[in-house]
C-alpha atoms as a PDB file:
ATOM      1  CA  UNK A   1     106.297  91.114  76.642  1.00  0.00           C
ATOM      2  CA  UNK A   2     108.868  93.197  76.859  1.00  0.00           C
ATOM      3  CA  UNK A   3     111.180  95.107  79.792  1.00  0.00           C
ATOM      4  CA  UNK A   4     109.255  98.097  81.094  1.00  0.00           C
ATOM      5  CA  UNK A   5     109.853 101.742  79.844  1.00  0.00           C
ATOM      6  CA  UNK A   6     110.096 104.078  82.535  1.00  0.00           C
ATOM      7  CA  UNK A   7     110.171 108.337  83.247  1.00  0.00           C
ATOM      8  CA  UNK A   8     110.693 108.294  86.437  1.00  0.00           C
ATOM      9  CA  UNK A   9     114.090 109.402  85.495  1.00  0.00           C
ATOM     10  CA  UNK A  10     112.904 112.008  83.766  1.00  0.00           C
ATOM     11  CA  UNK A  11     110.809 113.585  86.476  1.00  0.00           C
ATOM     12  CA  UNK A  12     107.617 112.448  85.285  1.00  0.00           C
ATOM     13  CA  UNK A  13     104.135 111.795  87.152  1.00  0.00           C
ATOM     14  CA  UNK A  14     101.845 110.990  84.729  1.00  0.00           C
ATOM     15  CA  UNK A  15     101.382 108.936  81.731  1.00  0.00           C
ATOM     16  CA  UNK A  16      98.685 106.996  79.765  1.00  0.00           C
ATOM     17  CA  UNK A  17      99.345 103.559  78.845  1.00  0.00           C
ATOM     18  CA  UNK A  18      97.857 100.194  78.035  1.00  0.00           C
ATOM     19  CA  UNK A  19      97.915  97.338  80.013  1.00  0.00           C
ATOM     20  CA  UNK A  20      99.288  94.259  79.184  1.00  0.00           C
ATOM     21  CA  UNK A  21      98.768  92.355  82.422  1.00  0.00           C
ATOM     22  CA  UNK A  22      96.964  92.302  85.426  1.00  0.00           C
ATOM     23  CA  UNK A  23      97.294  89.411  88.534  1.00  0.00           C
ATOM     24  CA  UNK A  24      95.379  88.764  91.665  1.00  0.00           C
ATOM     25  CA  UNK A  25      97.430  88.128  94.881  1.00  0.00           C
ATOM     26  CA  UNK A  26      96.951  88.490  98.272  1.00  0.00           C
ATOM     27  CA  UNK A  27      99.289  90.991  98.920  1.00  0.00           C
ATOM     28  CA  UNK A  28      97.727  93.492  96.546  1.00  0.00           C
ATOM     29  CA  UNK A  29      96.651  92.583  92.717  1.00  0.00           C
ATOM     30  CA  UNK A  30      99.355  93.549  90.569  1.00  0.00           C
ATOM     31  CA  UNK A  31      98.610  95.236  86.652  1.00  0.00           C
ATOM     32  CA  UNK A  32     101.591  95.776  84.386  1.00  0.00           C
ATOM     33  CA  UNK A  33     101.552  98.599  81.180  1.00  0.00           C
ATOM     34  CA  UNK A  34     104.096  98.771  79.040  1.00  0.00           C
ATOM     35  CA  UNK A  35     105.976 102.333  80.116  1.00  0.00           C
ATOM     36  CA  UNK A  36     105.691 104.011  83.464  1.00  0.00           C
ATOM     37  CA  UNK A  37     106.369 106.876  85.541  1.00  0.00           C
ATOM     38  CA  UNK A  38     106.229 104.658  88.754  1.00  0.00           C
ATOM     39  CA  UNK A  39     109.350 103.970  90.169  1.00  0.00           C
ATOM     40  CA  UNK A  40     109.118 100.596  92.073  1.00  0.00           C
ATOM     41  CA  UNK A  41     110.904  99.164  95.092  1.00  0.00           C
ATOM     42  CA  UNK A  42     114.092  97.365  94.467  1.00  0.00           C
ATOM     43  CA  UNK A  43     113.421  93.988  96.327  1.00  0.00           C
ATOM     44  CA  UNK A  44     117.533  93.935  96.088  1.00  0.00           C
ATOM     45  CA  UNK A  45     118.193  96.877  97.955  1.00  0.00           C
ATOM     46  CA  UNK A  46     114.746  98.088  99.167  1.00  0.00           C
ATOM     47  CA  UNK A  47     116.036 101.806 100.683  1.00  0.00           C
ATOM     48  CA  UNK A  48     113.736 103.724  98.417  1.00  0.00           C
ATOM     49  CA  UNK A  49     110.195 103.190  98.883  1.00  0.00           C
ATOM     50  CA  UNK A  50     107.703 102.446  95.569  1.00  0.00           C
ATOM     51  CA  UNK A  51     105.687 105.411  94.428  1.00  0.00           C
ATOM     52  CA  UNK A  52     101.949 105.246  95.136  1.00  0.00           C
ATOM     53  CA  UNK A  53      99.390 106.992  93.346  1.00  0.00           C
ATOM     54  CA  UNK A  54      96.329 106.049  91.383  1.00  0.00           C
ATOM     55  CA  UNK A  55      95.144 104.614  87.930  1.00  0.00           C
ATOM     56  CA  UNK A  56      91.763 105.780  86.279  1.00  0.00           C
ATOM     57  CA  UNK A  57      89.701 104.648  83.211  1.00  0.00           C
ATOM     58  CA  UNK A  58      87.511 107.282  81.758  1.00  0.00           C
ATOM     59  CA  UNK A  59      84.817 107.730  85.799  1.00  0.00           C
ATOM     60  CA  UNK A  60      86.585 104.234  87.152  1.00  0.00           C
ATOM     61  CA  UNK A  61      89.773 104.218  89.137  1.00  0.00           C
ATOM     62  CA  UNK A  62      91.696 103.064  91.727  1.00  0.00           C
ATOM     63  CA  UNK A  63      94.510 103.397  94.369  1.00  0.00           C
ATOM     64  CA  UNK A  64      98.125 102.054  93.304  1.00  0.00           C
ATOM     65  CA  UNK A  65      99.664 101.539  97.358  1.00  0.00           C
ATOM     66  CA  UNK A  66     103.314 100.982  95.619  1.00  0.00           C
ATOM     67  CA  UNK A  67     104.907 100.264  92.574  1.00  0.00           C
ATOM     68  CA  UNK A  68     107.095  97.039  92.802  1.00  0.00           C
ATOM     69  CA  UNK A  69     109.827  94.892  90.606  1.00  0.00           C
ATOM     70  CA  UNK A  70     108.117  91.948  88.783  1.00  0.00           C
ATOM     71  CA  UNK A  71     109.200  89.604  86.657  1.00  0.00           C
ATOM     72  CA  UNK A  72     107.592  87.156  84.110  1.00  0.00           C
ATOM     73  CA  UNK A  73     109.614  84.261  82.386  1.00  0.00           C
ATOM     74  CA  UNK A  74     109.536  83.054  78.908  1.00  0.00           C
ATOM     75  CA  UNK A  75     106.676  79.953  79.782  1.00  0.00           C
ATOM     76  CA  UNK A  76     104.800  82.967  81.482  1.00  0.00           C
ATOM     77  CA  UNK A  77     105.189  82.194  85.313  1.00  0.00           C
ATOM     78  CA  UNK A  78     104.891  85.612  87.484  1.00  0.00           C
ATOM     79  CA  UNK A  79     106.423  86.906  90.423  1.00  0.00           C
ATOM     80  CA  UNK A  80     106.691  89.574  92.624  1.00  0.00           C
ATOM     81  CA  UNK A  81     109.522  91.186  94.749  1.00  0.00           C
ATOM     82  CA  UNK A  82     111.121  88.660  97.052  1.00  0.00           C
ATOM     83  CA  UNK A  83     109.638  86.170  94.857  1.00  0.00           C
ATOM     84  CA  UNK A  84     111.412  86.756  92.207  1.00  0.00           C
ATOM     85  CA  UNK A  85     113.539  83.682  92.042  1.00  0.00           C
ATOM     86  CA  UNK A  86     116.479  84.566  89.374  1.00  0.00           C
ATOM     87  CA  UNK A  87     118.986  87.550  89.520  1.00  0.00           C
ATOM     88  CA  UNK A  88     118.244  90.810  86.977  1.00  0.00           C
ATOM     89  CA  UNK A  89     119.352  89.841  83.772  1.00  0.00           C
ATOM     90  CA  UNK A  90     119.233  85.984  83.810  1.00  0.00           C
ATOM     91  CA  UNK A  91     118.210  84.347  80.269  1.00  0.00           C
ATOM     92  CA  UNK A  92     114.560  83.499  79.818  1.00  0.00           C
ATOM     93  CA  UNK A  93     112.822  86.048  82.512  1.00  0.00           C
ATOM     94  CA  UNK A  94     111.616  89.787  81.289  1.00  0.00           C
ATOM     95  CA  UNK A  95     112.002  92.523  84.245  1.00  0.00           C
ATOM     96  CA  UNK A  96     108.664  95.008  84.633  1.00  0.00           C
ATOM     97  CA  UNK A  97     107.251  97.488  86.914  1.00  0.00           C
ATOM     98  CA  UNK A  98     104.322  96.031  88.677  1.00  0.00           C
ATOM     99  CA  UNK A  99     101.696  98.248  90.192  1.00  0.00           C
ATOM    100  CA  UNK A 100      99.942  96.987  93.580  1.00  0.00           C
ATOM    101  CA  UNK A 101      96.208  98.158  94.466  1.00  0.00           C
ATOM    102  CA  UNK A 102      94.779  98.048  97.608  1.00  0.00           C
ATOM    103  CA  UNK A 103      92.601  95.029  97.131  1.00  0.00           C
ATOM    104  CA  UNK A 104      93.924  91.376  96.402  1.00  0.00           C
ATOM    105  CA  UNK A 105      90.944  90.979  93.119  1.00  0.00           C
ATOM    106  CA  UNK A 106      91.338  93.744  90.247  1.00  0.00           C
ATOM    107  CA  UNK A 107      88.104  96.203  89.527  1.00  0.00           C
ATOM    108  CA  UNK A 108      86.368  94.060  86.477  1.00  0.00           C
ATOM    109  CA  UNK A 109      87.358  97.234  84.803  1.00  0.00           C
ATOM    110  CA  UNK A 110      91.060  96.198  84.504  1.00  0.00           C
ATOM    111  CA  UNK A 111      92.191  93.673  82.183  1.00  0.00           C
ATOM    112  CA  UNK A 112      94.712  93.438  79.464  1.00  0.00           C
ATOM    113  CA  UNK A 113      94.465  95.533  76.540  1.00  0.00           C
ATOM    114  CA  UNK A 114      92.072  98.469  78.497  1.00  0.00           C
ATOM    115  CA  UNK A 115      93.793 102.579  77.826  1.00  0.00           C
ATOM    116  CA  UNK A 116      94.731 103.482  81.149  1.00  0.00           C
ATOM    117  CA  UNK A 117      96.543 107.235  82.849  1.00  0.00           C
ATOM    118  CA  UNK A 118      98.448 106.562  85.923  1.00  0.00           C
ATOM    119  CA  UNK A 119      98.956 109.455  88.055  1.00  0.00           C
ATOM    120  CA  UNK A 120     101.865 109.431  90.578  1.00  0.00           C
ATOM    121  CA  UNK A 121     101.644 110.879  94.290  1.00  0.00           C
ATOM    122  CA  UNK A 122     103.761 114.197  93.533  1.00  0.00           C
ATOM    123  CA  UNK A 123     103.983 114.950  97.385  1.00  0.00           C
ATOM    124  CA  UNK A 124     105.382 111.985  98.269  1.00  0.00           C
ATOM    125  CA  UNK A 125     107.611 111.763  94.862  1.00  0.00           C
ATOM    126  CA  UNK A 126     109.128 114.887  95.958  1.00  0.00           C
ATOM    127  CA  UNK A 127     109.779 114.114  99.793  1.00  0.00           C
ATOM    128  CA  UNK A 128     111.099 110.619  98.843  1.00  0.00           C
ATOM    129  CA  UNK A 129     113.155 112.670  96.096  1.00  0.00           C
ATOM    130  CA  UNK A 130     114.662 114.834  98.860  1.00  0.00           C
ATOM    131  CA  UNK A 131     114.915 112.115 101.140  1.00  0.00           C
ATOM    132  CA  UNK A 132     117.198 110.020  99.058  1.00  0.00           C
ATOM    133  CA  UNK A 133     119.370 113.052  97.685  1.00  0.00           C
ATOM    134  CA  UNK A 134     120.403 113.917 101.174  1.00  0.00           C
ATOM    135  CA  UNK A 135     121.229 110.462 101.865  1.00  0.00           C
ATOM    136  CA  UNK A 136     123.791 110.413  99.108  1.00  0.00           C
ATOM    137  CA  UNK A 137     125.072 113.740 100.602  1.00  0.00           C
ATOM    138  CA  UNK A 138     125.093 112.537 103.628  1.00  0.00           C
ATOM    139  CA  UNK A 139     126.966 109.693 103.442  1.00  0.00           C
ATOM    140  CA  UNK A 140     130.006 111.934 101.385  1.00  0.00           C
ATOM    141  CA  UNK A 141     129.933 114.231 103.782  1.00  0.00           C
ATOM    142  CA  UNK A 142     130.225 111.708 106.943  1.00  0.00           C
ATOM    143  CA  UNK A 143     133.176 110.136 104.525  1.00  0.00           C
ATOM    144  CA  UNK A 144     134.526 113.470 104.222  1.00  0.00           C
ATOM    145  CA  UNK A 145     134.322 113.888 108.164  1.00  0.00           C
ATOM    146  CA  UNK A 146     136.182 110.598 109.076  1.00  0.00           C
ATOM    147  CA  UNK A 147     138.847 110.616 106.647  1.00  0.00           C
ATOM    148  CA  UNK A 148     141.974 111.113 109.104  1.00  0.00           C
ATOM    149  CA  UNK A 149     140.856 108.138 110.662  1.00  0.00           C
ATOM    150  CA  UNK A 150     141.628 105.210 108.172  1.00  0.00           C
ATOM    151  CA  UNK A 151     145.374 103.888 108.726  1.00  0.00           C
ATOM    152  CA  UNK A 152     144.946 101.919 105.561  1.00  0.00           C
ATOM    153  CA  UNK A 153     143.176 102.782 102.091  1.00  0.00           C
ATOM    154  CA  UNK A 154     139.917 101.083 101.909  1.00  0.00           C
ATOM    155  CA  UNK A 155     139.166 102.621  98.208  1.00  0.00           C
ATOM    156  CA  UNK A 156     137.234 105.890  97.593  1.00  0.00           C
ATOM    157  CA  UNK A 157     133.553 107.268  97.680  1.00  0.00           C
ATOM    158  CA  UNK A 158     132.509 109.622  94.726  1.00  0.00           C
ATOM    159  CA  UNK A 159     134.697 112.647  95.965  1.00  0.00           C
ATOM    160  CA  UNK A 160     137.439 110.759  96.278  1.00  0.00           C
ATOM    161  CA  UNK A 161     137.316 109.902 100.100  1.00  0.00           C
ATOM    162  CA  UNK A 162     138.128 107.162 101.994  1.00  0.00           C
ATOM    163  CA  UNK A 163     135.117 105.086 101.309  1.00  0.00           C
ATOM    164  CA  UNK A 164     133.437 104.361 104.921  1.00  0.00           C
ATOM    165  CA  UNK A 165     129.928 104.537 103.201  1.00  0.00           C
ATOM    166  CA  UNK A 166     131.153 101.590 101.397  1.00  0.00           C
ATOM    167  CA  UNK A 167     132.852  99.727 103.504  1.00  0.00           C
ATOM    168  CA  UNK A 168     130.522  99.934 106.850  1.00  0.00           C
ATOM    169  CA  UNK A 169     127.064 100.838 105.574  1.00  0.00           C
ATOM    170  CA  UNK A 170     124.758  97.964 106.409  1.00  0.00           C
ATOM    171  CA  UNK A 171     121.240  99.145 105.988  1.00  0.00           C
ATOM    172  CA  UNK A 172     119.657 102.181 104.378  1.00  0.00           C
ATOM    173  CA  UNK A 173     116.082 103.283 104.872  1.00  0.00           C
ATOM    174  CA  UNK A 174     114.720 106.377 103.007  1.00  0.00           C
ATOM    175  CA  UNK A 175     111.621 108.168 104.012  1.00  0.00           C
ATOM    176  CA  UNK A 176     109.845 111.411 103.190  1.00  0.00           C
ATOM    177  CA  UNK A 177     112.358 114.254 103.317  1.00  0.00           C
ATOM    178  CA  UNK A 178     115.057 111.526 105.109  1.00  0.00           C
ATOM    179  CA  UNK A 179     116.647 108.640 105.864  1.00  0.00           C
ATOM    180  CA  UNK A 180     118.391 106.454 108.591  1.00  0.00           C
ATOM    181  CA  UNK A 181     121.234 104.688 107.529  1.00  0.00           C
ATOM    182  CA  UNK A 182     123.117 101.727 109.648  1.00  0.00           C
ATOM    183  CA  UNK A 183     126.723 101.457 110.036  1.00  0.00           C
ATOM    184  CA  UNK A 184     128.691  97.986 111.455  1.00  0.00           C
ATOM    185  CA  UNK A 185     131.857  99.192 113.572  1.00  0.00           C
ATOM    186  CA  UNK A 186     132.873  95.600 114.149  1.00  0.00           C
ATOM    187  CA  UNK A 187     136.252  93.507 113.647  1.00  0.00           C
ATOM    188  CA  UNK A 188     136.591  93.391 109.935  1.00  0.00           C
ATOM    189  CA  UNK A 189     136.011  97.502 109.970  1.00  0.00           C
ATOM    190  CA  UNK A 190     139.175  97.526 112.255  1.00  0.00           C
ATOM    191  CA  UNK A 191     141.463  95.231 110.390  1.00  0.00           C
ATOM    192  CA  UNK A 192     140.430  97.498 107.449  1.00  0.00           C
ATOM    193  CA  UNK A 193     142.439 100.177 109.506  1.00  0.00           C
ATOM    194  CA  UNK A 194     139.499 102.205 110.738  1.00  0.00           C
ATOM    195  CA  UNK A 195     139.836 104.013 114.071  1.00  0.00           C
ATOM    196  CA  UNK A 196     137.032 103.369 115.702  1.00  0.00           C
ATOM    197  CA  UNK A 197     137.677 104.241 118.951  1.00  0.00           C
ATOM    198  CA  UNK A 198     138.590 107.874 118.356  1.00  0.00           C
ATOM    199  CA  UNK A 199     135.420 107.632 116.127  1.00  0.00           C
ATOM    200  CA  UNK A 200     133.517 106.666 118.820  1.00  0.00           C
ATOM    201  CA  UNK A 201     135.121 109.405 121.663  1.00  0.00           C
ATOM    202  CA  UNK A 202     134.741 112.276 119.064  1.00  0.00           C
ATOM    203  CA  UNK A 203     131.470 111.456 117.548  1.00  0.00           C
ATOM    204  CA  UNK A 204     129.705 114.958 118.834  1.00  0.00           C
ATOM    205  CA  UNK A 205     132.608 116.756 116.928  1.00  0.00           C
ATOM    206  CA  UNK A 206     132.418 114.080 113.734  1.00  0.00           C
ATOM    207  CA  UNK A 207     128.443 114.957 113.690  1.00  0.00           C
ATOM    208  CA  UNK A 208     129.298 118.981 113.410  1.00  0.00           C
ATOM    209  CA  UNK A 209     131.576 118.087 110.717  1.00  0.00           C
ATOM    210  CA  UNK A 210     128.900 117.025 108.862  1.00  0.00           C
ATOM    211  CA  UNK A 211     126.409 119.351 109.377  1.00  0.00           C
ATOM    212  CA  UNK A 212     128.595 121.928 108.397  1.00  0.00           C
ATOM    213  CA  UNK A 213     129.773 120.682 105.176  1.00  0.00           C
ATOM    214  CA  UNK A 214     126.130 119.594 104.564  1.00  0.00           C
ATOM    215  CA  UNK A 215     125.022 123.526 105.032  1.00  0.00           C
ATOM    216  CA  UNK A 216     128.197 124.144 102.388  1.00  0.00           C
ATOM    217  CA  UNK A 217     126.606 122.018  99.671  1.00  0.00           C
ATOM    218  CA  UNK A 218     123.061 122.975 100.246  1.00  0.00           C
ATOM    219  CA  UNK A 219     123.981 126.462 100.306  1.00  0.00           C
ATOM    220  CA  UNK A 220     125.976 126.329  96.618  1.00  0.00           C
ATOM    221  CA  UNK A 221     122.768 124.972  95.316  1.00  0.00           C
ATOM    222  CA  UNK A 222     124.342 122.314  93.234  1.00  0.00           C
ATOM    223  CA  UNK A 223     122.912 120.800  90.105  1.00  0.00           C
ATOM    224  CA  UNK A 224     121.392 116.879  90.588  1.00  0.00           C
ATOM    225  CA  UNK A 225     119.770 114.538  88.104  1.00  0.00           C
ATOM    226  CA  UNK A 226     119.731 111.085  87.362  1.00  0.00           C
ATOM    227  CA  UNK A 227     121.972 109.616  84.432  1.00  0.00           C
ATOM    228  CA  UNK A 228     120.461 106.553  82.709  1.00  0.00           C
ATOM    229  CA  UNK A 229     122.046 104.296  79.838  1.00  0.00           C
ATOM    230  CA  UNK A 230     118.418 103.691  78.920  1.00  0.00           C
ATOM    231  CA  UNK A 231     114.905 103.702  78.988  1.00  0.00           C
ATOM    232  CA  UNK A 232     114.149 100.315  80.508  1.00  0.00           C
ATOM    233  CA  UNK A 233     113.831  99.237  84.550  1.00  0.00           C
ATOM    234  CA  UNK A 234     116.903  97.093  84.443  1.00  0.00           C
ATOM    235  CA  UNK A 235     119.255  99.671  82.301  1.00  0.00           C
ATOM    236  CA  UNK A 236     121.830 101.361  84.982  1.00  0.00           C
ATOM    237  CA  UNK A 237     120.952 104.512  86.132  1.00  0.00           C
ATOM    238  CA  UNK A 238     123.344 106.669  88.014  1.00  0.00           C
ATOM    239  CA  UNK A 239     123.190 109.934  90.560  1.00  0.00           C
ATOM    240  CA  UNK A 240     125.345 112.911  89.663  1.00  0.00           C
ATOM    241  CA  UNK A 241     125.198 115.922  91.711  1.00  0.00           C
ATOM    242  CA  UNK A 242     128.003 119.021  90.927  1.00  0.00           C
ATOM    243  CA  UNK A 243     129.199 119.904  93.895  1.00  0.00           C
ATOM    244  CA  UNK A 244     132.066 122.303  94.746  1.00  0.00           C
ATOM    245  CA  UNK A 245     134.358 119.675  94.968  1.00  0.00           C
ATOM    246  CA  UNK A 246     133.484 118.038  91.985  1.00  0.00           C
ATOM    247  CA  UNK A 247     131.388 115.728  90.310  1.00  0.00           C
ATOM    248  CA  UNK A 248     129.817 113.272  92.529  1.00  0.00           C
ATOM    249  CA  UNK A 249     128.422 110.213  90.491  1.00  0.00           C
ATOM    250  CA  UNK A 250     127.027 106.920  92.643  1.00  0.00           C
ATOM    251  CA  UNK A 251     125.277 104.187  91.019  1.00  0.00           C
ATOM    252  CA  UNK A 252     121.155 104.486  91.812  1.00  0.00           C
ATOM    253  CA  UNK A 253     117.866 103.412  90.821  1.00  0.00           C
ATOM    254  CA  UNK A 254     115.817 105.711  93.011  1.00  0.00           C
ATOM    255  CA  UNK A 255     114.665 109.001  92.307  1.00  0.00           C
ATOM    256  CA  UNK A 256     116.278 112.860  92.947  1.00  0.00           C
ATOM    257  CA  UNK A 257     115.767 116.768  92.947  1.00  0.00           C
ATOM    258  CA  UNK A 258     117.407 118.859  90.185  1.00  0.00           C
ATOM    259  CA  UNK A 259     119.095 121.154  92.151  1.00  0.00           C
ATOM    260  CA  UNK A 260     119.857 121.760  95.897  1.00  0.00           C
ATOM    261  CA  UNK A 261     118.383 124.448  96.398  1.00  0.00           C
ATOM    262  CA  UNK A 262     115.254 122.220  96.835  1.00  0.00           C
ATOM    263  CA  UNK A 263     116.101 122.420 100.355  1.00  0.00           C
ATOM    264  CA  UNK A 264     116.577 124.553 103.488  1.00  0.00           C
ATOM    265  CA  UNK A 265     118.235 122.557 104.940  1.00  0.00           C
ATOM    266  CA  UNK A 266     119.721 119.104 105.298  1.00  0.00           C
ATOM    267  CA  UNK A 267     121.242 117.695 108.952  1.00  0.00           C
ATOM    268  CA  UNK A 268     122.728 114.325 110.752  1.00  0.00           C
ATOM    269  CA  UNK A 269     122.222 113.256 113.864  1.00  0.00           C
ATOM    270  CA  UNK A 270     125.009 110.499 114.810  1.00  0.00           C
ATOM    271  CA  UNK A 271     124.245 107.655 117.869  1.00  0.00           C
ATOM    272  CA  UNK A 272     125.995 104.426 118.747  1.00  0.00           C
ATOM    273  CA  UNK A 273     122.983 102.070 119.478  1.00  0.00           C
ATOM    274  CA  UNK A 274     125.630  99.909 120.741  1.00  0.00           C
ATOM    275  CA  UNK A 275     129.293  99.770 120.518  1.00  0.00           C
ATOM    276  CA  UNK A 276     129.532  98.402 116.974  1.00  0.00           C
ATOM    277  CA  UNK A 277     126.616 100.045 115.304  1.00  0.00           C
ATOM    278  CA  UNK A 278     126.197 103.652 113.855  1.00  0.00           C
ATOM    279  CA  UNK A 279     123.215 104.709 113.148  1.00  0.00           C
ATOM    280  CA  UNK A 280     122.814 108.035 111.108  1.00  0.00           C
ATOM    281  CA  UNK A 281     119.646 109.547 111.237  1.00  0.00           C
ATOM    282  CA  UNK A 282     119.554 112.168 108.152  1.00  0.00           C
ATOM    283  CA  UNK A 283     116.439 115.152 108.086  1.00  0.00           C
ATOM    284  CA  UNK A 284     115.573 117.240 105.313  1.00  0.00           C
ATOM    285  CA  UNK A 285     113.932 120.598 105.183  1.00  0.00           C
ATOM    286  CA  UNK A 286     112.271 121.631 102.095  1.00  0.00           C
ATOM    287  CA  UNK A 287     112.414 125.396 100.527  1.00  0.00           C
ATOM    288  CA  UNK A 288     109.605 127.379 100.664  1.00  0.00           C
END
């Protein structure tokens, strides 16, 4: 068997395919095929959600909840997200895009070797799309808005900005047209030379900051795609969006829009939950 193809990349939602395995589990019975337009869940880093959508044979189908990471090793032993129990790339494993239905048996219908079409869940492709897009924006422009506050250099973000994405961000959750994203203001942020008491007494102006440069960006309507060094789940894929300022490239496996003018709108809302933690609460309004 080998690594999974995948479009996803390219925008797609459909494909036919043939499927090379299929595994009960309680969870959700997992099939594999060979390429994919499914973009899976990173068990690593699990911001992005898996697509969902469905899989049909001829009048039979069924409902694919979400597309995960799998993995099968050379003497054929399975697993599934979390239970994958080696790192990507280690010697003797082979790194796929599983499929999960909604029942822990497969329809007697499904079994290796059968012609399948998978069909992704374009509404929800396209809200998770926007959702993770204005994260990435998001998280450059809240760099952008606290960079007079570092009194050391803690490296740079895409734009060249003093990288507090990188250095603070703890947790990242993406939903449908958003995303919440964690932020640890503790001791080791400090000795890195962040302010974060003036962070914390200016956070009201720090939040208009980013909204404004936010409504910049998604006004200029900025090309955004994914760059991949190849067709398989584990090759690296990258975001690269061209904004004013430049060329903004982060490494990601999740999916985008094309262009910003996909959306109205895009806005923060900035709390401390508690006196170490920032939590950014990101919403995106679609175009008409």
């Amino acid at each position: 068997m080998s690594a999974t193809l995948v479009t996803f990349p390219d925008g797609e939602l459909r494909a036919e395919g043939i499927v090379s395995a299929v595994h009960s589990h309680p969870d959700g019975a997992v099939f594999v095929v060979g390429q994919t337009p499914f973009h899976p869940v990173d068990h690593t880093w699990p911001d992005q959600p898996g697509d969902a959508g469905t899989l049909s044979r001829g009048e039979d189908s069924a409902t694919v909840v979400e597309a995960v990471m799998a993995a099968v090793s050379d003497d054929d032993s399975f697993a599934v997200g979390a239970d994958i129990p080696v790192k990507r790339g280690a010697e003797g494993w082979t790194w796929l895009v599983g499929h999960r239905l909604d029942a822990a048996e497969p329809p007697a219908w499904l079994t290796p070797g059968a012609a399948v079409t998978l069909h992704v869940d374009e509404s929800r492709r396209d809200g998770l799309s926007r959702g993770h897009t204005a994260c990435h924006l998001a998280s450059l422009a809240l760099d952008l808005a606290v960079a007079d506050l570092w009194r050391k250099d803690p490296g740079v973000d895409a734009l060249g900005n003093p990288d507090f994405e990188g250095r603070a961000n703890q947790t990242s959750r993406i939903h449908v047209d958003g995303s919440v994203d964690e932020y640890r203001l503790g001791k080791s942020l400090r000795k890195a030379g962040f302010d974060t008491e003036t962070f914390a007494s200016t956070l009201p102006e720090l939040e208009r900051r980013v909204n404004a440069q936010l409504a910049t960006w998604v006004a200029s309507g900025a090309a955004s795609g994914i760059e991949t060094d190849g067709p398989t789940i584990i090759d690296r894929r990258r975001w690269r969006c061209e904004l004013p300022e430049g060329n903004a490239v982060i490494p990601c496996g999740g999916t985008h829009v094309s262009s910003l003018s996909a959306f109205a709108s895009i806005s923060v809302a900035l709390e401390m939950s508690d006196p170490q933690t920032l939590v950014m609460t990101t919403t995106a309004v679609p175009a008409d």
